[in-house]
Protein backbone atom coordinates (compact mmCIF):
# COMPACT_ATOMS: atom_id res chain seq x y z
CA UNK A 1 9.04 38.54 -7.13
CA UNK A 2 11.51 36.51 -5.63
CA UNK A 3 11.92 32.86 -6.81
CA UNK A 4 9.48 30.51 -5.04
CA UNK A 5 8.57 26.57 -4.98
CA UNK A 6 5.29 24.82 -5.48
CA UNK A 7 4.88 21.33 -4.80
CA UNK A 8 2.08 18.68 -5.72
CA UNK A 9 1.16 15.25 -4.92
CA UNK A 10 4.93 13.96 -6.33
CA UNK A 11 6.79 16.99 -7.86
CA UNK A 12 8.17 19.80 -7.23
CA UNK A 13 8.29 22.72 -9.22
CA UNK A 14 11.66 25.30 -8.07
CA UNK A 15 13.30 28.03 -10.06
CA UNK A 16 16.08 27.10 -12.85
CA UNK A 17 19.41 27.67 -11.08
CA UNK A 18 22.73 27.87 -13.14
CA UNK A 19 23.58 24.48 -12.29
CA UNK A 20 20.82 22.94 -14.53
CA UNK A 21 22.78 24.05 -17.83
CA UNK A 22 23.70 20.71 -18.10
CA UNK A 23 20.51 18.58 -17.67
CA UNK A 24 18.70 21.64 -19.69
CA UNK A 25 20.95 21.18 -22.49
CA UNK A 26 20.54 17.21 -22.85
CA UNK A 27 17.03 17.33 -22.42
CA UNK A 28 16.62 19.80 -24.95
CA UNK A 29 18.55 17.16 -27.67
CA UNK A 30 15.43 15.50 -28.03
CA UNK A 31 13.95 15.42 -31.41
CA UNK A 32 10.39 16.04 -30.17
CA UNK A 33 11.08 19.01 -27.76
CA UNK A 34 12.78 20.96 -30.48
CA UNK A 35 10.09 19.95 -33.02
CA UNK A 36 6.83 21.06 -30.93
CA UNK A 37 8.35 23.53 -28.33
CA UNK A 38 9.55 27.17 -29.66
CA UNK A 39 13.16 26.26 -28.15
CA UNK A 40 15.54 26.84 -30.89
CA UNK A 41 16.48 24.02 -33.51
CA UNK A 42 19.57 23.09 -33.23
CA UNK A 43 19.75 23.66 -29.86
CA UNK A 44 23.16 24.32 -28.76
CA UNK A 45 24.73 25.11 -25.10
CA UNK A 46 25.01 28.80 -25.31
CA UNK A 47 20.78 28.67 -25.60
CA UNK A 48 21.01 26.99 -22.16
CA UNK A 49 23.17 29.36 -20.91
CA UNK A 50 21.05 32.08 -21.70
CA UNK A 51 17.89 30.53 -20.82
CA UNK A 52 19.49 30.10 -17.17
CA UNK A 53 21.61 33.64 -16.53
CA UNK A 54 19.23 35.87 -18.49
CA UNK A 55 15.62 34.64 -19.14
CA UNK A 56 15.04 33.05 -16.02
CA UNK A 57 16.30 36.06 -13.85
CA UNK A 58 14.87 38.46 -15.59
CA UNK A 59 11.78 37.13 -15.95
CA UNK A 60 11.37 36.80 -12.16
CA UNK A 61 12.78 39.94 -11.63
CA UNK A 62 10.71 41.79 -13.83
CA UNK A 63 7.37 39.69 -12.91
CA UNK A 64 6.71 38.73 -16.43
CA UNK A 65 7.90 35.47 -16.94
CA UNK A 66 8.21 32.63 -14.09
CA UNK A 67 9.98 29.58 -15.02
CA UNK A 68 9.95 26.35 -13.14
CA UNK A 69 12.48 23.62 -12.93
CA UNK A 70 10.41 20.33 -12.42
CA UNK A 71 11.65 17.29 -10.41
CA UNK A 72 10.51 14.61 -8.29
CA UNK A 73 9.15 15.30 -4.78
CA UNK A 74 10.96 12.75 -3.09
CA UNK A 75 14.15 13.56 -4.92
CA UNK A 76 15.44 12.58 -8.49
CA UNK A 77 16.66 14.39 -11.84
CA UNK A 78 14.92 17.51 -13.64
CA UNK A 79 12.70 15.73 -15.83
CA UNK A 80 10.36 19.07 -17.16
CA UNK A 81 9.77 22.43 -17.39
CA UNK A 82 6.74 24.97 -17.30
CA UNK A 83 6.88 28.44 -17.73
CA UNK A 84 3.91 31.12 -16.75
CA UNK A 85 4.47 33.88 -19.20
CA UNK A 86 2.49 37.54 -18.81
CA UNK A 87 0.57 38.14 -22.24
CA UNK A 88 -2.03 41.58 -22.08
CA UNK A 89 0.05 44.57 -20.48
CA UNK A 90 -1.17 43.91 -17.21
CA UNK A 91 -4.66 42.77 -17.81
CA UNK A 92 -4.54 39.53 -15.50
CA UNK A 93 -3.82 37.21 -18.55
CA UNK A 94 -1.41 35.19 -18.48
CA UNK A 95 -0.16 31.94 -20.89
CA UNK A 96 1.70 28.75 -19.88
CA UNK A 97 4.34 26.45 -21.84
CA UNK A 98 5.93 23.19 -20.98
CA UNK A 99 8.02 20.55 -21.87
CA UNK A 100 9.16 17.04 -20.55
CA UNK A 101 12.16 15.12 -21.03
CA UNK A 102 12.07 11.59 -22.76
CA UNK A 103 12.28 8.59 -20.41
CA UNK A 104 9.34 10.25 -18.19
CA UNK A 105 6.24 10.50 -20.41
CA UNK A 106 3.37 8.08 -20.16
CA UNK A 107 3.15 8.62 -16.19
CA UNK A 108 0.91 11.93 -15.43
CA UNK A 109 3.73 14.09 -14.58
CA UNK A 110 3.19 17.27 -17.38
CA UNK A 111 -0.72 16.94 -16.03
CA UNK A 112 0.22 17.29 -12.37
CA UNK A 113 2.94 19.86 -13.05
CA UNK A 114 0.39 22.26 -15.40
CA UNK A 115 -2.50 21.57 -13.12
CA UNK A 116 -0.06 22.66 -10.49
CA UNK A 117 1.17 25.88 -12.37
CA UNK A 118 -2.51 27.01 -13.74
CA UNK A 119 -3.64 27.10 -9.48
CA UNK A 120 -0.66 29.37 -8.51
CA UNK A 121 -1.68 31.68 -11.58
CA UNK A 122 -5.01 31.73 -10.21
CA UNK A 123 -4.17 32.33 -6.53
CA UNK A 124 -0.95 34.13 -6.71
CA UNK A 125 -0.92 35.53 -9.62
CA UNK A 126 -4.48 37.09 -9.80
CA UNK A 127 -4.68 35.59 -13.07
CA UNK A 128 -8.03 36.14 -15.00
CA UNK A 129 -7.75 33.94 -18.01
CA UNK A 130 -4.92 31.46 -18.39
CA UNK A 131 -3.67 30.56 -22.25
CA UNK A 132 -2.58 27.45 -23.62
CA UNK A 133 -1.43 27.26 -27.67
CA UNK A 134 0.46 24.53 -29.52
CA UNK A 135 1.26 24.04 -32.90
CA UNK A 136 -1.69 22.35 -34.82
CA UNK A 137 -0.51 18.43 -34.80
CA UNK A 138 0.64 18.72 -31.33
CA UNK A 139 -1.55 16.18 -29.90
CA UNK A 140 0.64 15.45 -26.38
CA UNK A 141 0.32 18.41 -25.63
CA UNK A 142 -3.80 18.97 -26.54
CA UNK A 143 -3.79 15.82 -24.56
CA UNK A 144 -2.60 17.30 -21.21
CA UNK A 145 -4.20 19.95 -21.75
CA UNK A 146 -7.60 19.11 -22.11
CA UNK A 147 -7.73 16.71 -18.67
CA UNK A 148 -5.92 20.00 -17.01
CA UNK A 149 -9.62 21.42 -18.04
CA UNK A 150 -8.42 23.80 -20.81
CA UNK A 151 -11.29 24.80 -23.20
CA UNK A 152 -10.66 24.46 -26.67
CA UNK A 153 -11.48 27.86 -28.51
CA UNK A 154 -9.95 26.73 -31.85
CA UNK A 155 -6.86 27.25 -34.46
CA UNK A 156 -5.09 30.53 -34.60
CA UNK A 157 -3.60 30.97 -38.08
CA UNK A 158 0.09 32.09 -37.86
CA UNK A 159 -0.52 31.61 -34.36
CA UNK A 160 3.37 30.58 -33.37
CA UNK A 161 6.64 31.78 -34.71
CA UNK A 162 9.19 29.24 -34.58
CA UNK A 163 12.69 28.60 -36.79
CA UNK A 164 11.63 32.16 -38.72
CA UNK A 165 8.12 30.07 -39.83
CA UNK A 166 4.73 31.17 -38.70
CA UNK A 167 2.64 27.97 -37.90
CA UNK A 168 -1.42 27.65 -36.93
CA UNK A 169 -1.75 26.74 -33.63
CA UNK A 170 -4.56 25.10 -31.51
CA UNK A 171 -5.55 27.83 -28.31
CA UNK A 172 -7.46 26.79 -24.99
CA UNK A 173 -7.98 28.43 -22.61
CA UNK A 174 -8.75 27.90 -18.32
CA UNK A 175 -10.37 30.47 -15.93
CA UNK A 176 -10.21 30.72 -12.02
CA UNK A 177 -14.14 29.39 -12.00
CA UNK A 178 -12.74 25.88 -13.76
CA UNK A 179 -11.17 25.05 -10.53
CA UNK A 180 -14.08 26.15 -8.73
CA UNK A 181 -12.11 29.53 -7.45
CA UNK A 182 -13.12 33.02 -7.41
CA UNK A 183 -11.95 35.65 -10.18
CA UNK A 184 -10.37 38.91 -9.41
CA UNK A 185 -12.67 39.96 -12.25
CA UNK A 186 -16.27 39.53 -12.28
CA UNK A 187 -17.45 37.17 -15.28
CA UNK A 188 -20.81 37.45 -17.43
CA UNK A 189 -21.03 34.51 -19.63
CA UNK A 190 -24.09 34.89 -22.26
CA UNK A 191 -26.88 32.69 -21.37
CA UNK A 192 -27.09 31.34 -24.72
CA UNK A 193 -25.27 31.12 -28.00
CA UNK A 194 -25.71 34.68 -30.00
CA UNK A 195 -27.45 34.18 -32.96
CA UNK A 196 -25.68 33.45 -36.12
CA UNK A 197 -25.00 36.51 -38.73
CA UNK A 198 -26.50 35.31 -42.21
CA UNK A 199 -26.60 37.42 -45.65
CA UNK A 200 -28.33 40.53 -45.45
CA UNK A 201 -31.37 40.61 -47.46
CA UNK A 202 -31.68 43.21 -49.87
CA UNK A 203 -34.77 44.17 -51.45
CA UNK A 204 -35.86 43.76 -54.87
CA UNK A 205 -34.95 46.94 -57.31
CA UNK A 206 -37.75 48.40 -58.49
CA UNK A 207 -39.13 52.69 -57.96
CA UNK A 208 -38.38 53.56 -54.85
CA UNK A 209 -35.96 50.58 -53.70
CA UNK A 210 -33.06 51.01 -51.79
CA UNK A 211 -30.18 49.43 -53.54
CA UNK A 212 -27.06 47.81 -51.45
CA UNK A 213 -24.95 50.22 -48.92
CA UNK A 214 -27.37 53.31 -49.41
């Protein structure tokens, strides 16, 4: 797919360009970016370099990743990022990451710009189930998150790799029917909670008793 640009209410979100090595480098100084994101720790220039020439291209290229450069509508400085990445070989599912710069929190901005990201999954993407994870103690993120709509499904152990440690991580998740659209995939909820698995009972010994696993 060839690079496209979404806009909401006061952002837009374009491709990362070469140019933004700079601005992607600063931003990515930040203590809490490299503490709760999976971008490496130090982070030095070369990373940004990369990010830019190979993992941005290639991802859009190769319709598996699509990463968004996020600035103000009316114009102003790169102040996040979001990234749709493919997860399921092909099976509609898809999971989204983000990250915004210091100096910009506080104001609604990551909700717009994920809000903004999970409808484009859903309408051009043909996305069936969109994931959200974050290391357990991320609460910023679990914040924008949840108002997205995300629906808390609980803590994967070992859930994230990051720095060569394995970490738990909260997972949500958001389907096409959240924001009252259509799935490409029909969807049977159950109608009520399935009943909870208890002990087996196992019969007294005694003749003729069947003992445990006969």
């Amino acid at each position: 797919m060839d690079p496209l640009t979404l806009t909401s209410e006061r952002l837009r979100l374009r491709s990362f360009v070469p140019e933004d090595e700079d601005v992607v480098y600063a931003h990515c100084q930040d203590p809490a970016i490299r503490r709760w994101t999976t971008v490496p720790d130090p982070y030095p220039r070369e990373a940004a370099s990369f990010f830019l020439n190979r993992i941005v291209p290639d991802g859009w290229r190769d319709d598996t990743d699509y990463n968004f450069a996020v600035e103000p509508l009316d114009g102003g400085p790169l102040l996040a990022a979001t990234g749709l990445h493919q997860r399921g070989d092909g099976t509609g599912v898809w999971e989204i990451g983000f990250w915004l710069a210091p100096g910009h929190r506080g104001r609604g901005y990551m909700t717009e710009t994920v809000r903004t990201a999970a409808h484009w999954a859903f309408t051009g993407l043909g996305c069936v189930r969109l994931l959200w994870r974050a290391e357990v103690g991320n609460t910023g993120s679990r914040a924008v998150a949840e108002r997205v709509g995300f629906t808390m499904e609980g803590v994967q152990r070992a859930g994230l790799l990051h720095n060569g440690t394995l970490r738990d991580a909260w997972t949500g998740s958001l389907l096409p029917s959240d924001f009252g659209l259509p799935s490409p995939v029909p969807y049977l909820p159950p109608r009520e909670a399935p009943p909870s698995v208890g002990p087996r009972p196992t019969a007294p010994e005694g003749p003729g008793a069947v003992s445990p696993g006969a």
